[in-house]
C-alpha atoms as a PDB file:
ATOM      1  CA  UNK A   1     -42.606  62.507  -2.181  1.00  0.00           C
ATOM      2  CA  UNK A   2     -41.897  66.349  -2.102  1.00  0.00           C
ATOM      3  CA  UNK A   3     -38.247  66.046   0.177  1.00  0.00           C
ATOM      4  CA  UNK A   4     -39.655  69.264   2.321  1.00  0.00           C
ATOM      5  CA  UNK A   5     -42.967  67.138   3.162  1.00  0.00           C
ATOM      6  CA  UNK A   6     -40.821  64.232   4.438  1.00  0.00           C
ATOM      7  CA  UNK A   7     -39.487  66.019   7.972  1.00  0.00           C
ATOM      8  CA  UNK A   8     -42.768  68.178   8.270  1.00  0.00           C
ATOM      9  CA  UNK A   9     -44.258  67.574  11.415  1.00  0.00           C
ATOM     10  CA  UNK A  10     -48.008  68.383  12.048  1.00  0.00           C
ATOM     11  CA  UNK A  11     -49.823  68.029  15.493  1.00  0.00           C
ATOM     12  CA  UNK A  12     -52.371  65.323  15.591  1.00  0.00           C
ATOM     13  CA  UNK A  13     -55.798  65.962  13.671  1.00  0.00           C
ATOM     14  CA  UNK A  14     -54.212  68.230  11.166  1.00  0.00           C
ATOM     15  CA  UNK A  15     -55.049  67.497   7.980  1.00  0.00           C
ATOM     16  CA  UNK A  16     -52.064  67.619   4.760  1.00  0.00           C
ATOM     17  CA  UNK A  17     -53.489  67.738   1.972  1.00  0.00           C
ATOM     18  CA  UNK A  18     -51.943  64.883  -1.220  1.00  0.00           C
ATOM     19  CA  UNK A  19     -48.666  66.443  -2.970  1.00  0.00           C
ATOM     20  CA  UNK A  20     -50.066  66.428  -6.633  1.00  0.00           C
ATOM     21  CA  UNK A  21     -47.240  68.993  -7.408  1.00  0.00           C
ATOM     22  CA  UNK A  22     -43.482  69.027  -8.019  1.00  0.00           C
ATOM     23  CA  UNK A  23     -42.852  71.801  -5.827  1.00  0.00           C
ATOM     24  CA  UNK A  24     -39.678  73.360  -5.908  1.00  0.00           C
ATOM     25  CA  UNK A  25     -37.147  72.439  -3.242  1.00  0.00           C
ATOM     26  CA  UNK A  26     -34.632  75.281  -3.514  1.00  0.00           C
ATOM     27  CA  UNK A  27     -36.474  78.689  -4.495  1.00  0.00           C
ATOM     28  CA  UNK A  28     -39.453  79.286  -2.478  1.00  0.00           C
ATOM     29  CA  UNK A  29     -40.411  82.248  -4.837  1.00  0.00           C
ATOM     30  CA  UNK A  30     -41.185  80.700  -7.711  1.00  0.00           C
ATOM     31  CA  UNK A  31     -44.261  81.053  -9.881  1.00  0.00           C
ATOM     32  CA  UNK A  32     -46.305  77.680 -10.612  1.00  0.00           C
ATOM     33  CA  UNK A  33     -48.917  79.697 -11.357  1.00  0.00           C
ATOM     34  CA  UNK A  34     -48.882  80.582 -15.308  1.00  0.00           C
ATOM     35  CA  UNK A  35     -51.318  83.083 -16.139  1.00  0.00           C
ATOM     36  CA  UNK A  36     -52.565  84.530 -19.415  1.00  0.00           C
ATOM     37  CA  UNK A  37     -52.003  87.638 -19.880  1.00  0.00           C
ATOM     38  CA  UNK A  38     -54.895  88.973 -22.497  1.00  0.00           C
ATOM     39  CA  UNK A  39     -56.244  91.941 -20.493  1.00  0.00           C
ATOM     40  CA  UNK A  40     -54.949  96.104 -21.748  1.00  0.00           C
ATOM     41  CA  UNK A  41     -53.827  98.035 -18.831  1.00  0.00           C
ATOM     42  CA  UNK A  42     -52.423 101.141 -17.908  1.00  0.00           C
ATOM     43  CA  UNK A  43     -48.781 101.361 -17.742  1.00  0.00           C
ATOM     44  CA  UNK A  44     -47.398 100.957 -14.034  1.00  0.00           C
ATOM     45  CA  UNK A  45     -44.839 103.559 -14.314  1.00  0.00           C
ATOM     46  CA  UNK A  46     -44.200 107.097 -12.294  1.00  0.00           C
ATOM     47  CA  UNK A  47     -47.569 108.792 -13.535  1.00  0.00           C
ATOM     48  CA  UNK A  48     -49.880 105.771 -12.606  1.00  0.00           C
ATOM     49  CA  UNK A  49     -52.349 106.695 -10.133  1.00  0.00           C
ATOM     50  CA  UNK A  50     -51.647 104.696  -7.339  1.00  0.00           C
ATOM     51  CA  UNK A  51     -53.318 106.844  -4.681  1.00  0.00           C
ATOM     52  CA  UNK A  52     -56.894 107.344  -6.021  1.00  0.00           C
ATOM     53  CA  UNK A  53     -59.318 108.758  -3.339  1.00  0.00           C
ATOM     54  CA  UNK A  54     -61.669 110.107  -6.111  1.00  0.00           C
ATOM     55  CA  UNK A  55     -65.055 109.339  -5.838  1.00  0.00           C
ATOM     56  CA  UNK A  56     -65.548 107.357  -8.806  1.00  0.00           C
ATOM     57  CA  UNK A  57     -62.669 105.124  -7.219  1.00  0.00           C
ATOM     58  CA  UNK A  58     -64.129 105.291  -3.792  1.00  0.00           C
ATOM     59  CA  UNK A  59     -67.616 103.936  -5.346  1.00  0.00           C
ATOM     60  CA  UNK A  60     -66.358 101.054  -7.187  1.00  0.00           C
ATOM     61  CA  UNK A  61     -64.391  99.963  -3.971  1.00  0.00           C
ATOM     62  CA  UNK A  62     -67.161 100.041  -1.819  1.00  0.00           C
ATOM     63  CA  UNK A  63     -69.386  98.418  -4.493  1.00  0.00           C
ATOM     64  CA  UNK A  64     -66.574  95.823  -5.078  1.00  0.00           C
ATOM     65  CA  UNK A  65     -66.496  95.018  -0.958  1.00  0.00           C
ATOM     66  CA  UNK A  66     -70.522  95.009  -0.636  1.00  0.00           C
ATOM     67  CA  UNK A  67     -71.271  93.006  -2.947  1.00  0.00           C
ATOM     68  CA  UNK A  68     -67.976  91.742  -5.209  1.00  0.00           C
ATOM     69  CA  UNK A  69     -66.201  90.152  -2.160  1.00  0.00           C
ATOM     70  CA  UNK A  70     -69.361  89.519  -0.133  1.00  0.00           C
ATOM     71  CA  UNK A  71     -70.749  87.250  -2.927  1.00  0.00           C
ATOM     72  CA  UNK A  72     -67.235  85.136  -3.412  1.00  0.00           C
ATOM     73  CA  UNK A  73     -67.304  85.342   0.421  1.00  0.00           C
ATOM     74  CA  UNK A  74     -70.911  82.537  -0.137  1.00  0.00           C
ATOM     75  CA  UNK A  75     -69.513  81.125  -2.847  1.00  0.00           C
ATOM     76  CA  UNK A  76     -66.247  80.094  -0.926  1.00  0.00           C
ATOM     77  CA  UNK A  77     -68.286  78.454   2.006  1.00  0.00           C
ATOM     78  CA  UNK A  78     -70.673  76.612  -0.620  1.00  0.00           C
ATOM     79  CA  UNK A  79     -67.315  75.666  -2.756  1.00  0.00           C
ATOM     80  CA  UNK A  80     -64.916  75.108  -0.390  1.00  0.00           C
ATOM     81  CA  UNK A  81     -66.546  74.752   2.937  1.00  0.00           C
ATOM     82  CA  UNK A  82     -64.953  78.171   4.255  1.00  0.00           C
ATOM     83  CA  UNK A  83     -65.376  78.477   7.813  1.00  0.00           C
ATOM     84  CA  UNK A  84     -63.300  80.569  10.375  1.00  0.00           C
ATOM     85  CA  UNK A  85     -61.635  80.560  14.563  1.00  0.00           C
ATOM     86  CA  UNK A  86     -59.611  82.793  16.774  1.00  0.00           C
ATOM     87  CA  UNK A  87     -56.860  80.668  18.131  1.00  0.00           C
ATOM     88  CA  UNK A  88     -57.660  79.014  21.060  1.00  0.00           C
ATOM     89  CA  UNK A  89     -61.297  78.874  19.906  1.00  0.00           C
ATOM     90  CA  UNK A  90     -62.843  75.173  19.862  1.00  0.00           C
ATOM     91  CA  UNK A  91     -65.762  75.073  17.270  1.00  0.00           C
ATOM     92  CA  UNK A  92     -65.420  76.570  13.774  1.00  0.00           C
ATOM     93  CA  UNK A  93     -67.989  79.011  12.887  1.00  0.00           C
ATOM     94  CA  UNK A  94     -69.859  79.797   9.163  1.00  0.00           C
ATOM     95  CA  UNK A  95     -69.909  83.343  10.443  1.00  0.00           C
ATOM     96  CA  UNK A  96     -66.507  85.628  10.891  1.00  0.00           C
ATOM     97  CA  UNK A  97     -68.641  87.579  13.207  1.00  0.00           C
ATOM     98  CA  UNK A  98     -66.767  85.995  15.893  1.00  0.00           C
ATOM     99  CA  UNK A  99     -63.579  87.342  14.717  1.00  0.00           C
ATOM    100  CA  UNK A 100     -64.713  91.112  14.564  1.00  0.00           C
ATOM    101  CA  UNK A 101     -66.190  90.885  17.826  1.00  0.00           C
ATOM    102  CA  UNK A 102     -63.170  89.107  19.180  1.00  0.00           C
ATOM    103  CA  UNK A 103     -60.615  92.212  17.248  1.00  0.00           C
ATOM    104  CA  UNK A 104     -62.617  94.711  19.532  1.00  0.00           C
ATOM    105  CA  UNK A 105     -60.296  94.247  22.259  1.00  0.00           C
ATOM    106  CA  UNK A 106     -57.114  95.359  20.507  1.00  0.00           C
ATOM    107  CA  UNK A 107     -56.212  98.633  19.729  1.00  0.00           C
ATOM    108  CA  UNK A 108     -56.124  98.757  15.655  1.00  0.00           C
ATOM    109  CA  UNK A 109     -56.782 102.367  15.577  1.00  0.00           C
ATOM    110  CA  UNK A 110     -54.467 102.890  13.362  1.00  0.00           C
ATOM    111  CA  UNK A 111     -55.419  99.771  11.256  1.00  0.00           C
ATOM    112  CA  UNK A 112     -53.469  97.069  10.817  1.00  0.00           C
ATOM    113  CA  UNK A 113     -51.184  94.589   8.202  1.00  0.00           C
ATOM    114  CA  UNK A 114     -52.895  91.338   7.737  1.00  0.00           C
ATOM    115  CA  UNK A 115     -50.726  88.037   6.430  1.00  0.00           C
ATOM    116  CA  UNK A 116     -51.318  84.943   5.659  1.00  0.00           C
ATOM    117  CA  UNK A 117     -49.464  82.097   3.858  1.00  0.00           C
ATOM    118  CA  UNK A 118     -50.519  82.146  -0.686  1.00  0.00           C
ATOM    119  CA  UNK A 119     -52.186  78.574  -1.092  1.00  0.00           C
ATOM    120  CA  UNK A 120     -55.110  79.296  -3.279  1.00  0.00           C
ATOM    121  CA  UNK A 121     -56.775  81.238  -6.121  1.00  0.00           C
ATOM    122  CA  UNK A 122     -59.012  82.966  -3.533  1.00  0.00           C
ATOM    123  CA  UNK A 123     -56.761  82.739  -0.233  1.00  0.00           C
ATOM    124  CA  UNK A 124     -57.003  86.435  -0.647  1.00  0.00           C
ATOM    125  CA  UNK A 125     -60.725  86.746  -0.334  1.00  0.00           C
ATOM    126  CA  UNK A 126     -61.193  84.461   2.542  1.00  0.00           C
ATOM    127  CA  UNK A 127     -58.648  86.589   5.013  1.00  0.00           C
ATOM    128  CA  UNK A 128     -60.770  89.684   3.751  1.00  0.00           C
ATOM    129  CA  UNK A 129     -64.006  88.159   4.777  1.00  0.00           C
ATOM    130  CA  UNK A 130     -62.701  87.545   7.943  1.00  0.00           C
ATOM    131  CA  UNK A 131     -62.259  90.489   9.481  1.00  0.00           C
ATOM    132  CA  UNK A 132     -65.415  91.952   7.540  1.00  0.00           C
ATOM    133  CA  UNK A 133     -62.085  94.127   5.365  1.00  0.00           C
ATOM    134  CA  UNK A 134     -64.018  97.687   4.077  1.00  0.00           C
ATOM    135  CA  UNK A 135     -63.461  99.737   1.146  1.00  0.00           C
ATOM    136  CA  UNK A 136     -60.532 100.805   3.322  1.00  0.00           C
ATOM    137  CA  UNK A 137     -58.212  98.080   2.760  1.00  0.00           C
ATOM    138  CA  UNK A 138     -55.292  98.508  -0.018  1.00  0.00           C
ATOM    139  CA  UNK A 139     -53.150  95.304  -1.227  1.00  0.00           C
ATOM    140  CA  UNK A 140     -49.798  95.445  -2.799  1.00  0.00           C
ATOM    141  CA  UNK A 141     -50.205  93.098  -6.075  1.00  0.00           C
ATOM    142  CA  UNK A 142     -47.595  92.426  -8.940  1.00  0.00           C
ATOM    143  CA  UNK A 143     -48.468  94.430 -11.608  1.00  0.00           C
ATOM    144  CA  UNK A 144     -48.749  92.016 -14.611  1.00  0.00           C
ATOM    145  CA  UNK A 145     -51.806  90.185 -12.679  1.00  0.00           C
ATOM    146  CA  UNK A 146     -53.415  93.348 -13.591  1.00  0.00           C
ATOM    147  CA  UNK A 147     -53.382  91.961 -17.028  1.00  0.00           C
ATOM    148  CA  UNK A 148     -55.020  88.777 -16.384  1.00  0.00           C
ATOM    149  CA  UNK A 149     -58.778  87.774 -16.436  1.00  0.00           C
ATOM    150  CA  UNK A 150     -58.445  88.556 -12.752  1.00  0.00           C
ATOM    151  CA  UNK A 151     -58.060  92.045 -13.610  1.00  0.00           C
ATOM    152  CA  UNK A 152     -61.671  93.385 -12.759  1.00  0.00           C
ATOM    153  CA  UNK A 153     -61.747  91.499  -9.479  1.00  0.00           C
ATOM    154  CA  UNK A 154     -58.083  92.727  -7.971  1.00  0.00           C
ATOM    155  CA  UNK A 155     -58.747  96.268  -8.645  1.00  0.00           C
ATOM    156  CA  UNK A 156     -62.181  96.070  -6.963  1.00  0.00           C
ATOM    157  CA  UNK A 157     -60.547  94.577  -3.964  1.00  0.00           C
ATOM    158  CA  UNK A 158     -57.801  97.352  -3.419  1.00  0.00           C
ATOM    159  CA  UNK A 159     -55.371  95.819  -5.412  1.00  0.00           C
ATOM    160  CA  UNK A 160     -52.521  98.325  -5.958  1.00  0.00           C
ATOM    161  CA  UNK A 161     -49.811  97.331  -8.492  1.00  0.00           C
ATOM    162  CA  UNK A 162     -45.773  97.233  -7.706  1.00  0.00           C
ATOM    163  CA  UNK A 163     -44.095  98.800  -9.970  1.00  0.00           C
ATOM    164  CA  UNK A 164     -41.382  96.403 -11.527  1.00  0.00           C
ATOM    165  CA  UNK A 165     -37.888  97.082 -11.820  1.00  0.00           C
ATOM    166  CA  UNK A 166     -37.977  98.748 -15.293  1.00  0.00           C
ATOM    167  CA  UNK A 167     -40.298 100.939 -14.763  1.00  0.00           C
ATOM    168  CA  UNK A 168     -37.378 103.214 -12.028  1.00  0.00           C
ATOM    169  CA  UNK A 169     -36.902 104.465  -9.047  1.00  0.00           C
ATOM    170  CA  UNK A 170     -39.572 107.039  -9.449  1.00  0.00           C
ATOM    171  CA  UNK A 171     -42.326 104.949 -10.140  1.00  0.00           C
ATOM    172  CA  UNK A 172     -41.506 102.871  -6.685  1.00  0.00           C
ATOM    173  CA  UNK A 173     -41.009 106.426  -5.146  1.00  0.00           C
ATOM    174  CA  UNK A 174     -44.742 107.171  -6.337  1.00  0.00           C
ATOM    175  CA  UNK A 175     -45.817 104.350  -5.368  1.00  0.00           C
ATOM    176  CA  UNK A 176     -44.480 104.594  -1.748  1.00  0.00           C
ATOM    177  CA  UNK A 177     -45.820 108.124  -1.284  1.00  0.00           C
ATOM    178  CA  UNK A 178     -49.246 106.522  -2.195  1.00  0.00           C
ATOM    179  CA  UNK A 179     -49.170 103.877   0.462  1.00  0.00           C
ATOM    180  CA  UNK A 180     -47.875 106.903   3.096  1.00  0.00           C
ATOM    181  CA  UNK A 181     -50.910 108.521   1.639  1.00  0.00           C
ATOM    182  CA  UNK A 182     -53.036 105.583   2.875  1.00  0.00           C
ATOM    183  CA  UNK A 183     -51.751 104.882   5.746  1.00  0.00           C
ATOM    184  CA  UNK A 184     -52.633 108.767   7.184  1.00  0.00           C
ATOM    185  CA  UNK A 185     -56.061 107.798   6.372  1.00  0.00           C
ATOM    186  CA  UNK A 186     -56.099 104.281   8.493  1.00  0.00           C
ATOM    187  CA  UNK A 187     -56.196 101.925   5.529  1.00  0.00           C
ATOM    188  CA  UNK A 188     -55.884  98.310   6.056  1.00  0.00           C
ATOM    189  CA  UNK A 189     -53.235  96.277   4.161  1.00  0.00           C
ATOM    190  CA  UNK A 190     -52.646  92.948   3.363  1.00  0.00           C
ATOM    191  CA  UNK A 191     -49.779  91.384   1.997  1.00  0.00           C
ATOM    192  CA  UNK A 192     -48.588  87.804   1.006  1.00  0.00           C
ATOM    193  CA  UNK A 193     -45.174  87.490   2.822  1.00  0.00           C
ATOM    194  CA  UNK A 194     -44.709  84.062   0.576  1.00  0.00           C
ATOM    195  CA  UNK A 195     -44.324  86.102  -2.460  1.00  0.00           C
ATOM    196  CA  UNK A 196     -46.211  83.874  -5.173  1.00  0.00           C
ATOM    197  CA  UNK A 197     -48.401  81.441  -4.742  1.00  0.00           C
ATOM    198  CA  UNK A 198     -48.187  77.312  -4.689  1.00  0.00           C
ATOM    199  CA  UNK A 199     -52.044  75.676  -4.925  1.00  0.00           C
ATOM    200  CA  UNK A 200     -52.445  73.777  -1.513  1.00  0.00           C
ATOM    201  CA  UNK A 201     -48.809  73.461  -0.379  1.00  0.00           C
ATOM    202  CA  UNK A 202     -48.737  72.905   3.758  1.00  0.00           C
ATOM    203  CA  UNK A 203     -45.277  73.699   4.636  1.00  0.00           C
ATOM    204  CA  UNK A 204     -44.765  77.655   5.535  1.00  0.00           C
ATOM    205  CA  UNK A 205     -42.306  79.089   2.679  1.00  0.00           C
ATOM    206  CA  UNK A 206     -39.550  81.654   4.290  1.00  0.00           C
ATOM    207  CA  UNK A 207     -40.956  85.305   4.241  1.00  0.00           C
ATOM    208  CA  UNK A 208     -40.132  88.411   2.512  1.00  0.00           C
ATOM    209  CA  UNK A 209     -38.924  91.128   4.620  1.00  0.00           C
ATOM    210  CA  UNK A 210     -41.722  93.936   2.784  1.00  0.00           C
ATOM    211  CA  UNK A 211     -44.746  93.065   5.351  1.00  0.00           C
ATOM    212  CA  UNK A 212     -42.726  94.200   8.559  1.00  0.00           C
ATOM    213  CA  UNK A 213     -40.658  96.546   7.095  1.00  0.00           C
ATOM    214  CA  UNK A 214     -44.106  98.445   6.381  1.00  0.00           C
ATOM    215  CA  UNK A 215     -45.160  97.626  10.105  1.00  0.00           C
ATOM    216  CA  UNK A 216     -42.420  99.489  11.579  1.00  0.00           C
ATOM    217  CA  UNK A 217     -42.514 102.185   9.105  1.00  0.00           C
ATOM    218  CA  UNK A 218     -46.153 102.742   9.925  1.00  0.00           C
ATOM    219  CA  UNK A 219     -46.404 101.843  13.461  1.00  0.00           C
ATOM    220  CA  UNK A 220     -49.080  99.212  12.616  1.00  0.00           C
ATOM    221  CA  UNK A 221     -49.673  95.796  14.241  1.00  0.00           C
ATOM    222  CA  UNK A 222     -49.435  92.610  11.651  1.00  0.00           C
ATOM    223  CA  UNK A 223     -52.475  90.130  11.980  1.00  0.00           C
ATOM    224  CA  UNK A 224     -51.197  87.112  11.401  1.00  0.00           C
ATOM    225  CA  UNK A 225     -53.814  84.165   9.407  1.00  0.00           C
ATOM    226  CA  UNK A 226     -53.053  81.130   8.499  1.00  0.00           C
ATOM    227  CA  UNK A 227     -55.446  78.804   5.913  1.00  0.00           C
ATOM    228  CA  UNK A 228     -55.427  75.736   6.542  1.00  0.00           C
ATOM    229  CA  UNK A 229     -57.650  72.301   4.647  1.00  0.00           C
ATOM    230  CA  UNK A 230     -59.453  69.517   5.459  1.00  0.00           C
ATOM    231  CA  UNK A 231     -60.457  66.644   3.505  1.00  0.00           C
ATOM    232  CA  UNK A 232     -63.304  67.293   0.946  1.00  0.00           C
ATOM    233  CA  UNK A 233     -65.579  64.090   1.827  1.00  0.00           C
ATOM    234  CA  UNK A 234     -69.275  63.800   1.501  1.00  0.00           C
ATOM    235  CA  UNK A 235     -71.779  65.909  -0.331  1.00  0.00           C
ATOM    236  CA  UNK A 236     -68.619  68.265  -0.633  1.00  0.00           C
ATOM    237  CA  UNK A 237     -67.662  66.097  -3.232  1.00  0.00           C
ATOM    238  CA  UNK A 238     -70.522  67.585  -5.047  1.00  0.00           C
ATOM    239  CA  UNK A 239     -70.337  71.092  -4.252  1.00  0.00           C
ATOM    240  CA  UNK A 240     -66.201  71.455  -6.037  1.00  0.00           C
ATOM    241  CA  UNK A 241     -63.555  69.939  -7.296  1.00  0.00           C
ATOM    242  CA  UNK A 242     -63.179  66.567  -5.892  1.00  0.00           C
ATOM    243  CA  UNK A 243     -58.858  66.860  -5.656  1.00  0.00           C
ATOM    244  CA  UNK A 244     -58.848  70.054  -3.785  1.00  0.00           C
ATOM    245  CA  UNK A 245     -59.964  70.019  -0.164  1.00  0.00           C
ATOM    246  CA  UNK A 246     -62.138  72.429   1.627  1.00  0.00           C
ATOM    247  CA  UNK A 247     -60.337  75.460   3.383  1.00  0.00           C
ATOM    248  CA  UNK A 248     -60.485  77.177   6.442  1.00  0.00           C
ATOM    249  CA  UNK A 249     -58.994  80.051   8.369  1.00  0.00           C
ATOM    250  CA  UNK A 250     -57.937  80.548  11.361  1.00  0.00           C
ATOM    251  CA  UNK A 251     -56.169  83.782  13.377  1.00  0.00           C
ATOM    252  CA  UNK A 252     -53.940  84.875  15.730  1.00  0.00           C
ATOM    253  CA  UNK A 253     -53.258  87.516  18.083  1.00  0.00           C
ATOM    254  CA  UNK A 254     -51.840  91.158  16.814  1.00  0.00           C
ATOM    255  CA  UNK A 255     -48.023  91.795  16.621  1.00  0.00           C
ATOM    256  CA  UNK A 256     -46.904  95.005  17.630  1.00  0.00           C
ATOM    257  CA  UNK A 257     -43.846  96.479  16.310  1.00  0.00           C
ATOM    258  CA  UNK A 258     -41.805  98.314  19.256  1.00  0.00           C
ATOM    259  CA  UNK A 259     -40.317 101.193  17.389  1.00  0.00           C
ATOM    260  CA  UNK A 260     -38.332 102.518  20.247  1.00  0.00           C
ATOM    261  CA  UNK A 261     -35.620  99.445  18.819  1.00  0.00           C
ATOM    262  CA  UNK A 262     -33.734  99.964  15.305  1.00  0.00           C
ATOM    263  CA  UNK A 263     -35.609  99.078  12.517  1.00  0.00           C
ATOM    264  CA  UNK A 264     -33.494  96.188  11.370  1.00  0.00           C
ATOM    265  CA  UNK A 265     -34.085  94.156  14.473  1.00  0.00           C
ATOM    266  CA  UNK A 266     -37.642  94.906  15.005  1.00  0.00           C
ATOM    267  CA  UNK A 267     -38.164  93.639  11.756  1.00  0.00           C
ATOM    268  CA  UNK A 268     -36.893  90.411  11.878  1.00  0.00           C
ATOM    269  CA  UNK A 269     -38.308  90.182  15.605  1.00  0.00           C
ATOM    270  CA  UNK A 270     -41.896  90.347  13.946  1.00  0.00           C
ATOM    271  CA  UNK A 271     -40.920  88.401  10.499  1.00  0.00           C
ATOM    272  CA  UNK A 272     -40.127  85.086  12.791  1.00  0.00           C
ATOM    273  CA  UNK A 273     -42.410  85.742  15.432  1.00  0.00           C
ATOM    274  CA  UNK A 274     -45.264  85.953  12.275  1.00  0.00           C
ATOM    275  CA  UNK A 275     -43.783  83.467  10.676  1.00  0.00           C
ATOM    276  CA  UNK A 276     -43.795  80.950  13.959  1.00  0.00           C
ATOM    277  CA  UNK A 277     -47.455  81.980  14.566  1.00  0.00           C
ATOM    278  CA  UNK A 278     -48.539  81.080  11.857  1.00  0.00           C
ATOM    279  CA  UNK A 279     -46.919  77.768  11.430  1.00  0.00           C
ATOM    280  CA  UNK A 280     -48.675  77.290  14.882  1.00  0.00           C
ATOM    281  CA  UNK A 281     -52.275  78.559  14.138  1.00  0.00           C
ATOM    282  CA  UNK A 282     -51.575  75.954  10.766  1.00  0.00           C
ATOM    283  CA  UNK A 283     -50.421  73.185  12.999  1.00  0.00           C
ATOM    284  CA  UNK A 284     -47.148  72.646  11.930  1.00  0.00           C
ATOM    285  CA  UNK A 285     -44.833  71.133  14.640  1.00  0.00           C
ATOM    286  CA  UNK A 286     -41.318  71.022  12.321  1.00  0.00           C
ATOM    287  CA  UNK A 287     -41.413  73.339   9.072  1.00  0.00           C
ATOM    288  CA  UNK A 288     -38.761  72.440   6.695  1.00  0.00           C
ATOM    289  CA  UNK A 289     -37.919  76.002   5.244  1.00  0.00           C
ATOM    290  CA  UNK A 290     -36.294  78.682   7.408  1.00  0.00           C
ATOM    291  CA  UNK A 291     -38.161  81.697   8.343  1.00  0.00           C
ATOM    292  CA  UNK A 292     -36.728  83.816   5.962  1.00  0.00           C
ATOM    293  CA  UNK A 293     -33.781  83.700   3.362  1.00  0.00           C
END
């Protein structure tokens, strides 16, 4: 077995799902995922448009949210049994209505940074659907995705591409003024602390620093989600794949960021306090990575 799945500790009930995988021990950022990339796109250098508030952009994200993500929002629950809970909740629920009205009570007027742990294709799609995410929700993405057959579906979601190293210091500058740009406006962000993505992993991976760094700059709470599976049994076995389990998704309270302290150690305040949430709300007793690296 896996060595970090030997001293993982989950409370009772919580369900780990077979390692089919030789996950890496050493480098939690690794890609396992090995995409094709047979898609033309624009070059993600200093004169890509990375803030876009045009109305022809501002269409096809509100037609990509009403009806894009709202579609693979049935799909999930039909595929993959998606269902969601607020922590502390006792009954899962086919709606997320219970999440938006239970958000109400906390003061995301200046929106917020959702984050969850990577674990699947469409992890992405079933934090969005939680919170009912708008047109007005922008995700940081690594720019060769863009050039994958998931192309369409990321830049209808608010998918914004990092520039890569090679493309300068001015292209990251642009690319920073864009997400300032958002933020004035209120956007939503989400972000995959985890990096890349491992297919159905349990253990919590050690975050990257970007998420909280973005909090503080922006005065904006993180909402912390975690996904977590159950076993696929039943007439599930006919609705999807029968070696992948069915997924759910639970979250947790806001996390503030006080930015009255230095930036440094606010930052790593809310990194492990995320990061220890959301081992909780994934009920995970003993992780076997460190919070960060």
């Amino acid at each position: 077995m896996n060595k970090r799945y030997i001293d993982l500790k989950v409370t009772e009930g919580t369900y780990v799902p077979p390692v089919t995988t030789d996950f890496p021990e050493d480098d939690p950022y690794v890609g396992l995922y090995k995409p094709v990339y047979d898609r033309d796109f624009k070059a993600v250098d200093a004169t890509y448009p990375y803030f876009d508030e045009s109305w022809h952009n501002r269409l096809r994200s509100l037609w990509g949210y009403m009806f894009v993500l709202r579609t693979l929002g049935v799909i999930l629950r039909i595929k993959y049994g998606l269902r969601w809970k607020v922590e502390g909740q006792k009954r899962w629920s086919r709606c997320s209505w219970t999440i938006r009205k239970w958000l109400k009570q906390f003061d995301l007027s200046r929106g917020a940074i959702t984050v969850s742990n990577h674990c699947y294709r469409h992890d992405c799609a079933s934090v969005l659907n939680s919170f009912h995410a708008n047109y007005h929700t922008r995700i940081p993405m690594f720019a060769p995705n863009f050039k994958t057959k998931d192309q369409f579906f990321l830049t209808l979601v608010g998918g914004i591409p990092i520039p890569e190293a090679e493309a300068g210091l001015s292209a990251m500058k642009a690319f920073n003024a864009a997400f300032d740009e958002y933020n004035k406006l209120g956007y939503w962000f989400h972000i995959f602390p985890e990096a890349k993505r491992w297919d159905w992993y349990k253990p919590l991976r050690p975050f990257q620093k970007g998420a909280f760094t973005m909090a503080y700059k922006y005065n904006k709470p993180i909402l912390p989600f975690a996904v977590t599976y159950r076993p696929r049994t039943g007439l599930w076995r006919l609705l999807g794949p029968k070696n992948e389990p069915l997924t759910q998704v639970i979250v947790g309270a806001p996390i503030y960021p006080d930015t009255t302290k230095p930036r440094a150690v606010e930052t790593e305040r809310m990194l492990k306090l995320t990061h220890e949430t959301i081992c909780r709300l994934a009920g995970i007793e003993h992780n076997t990575w460190p919070c960060s690296l």
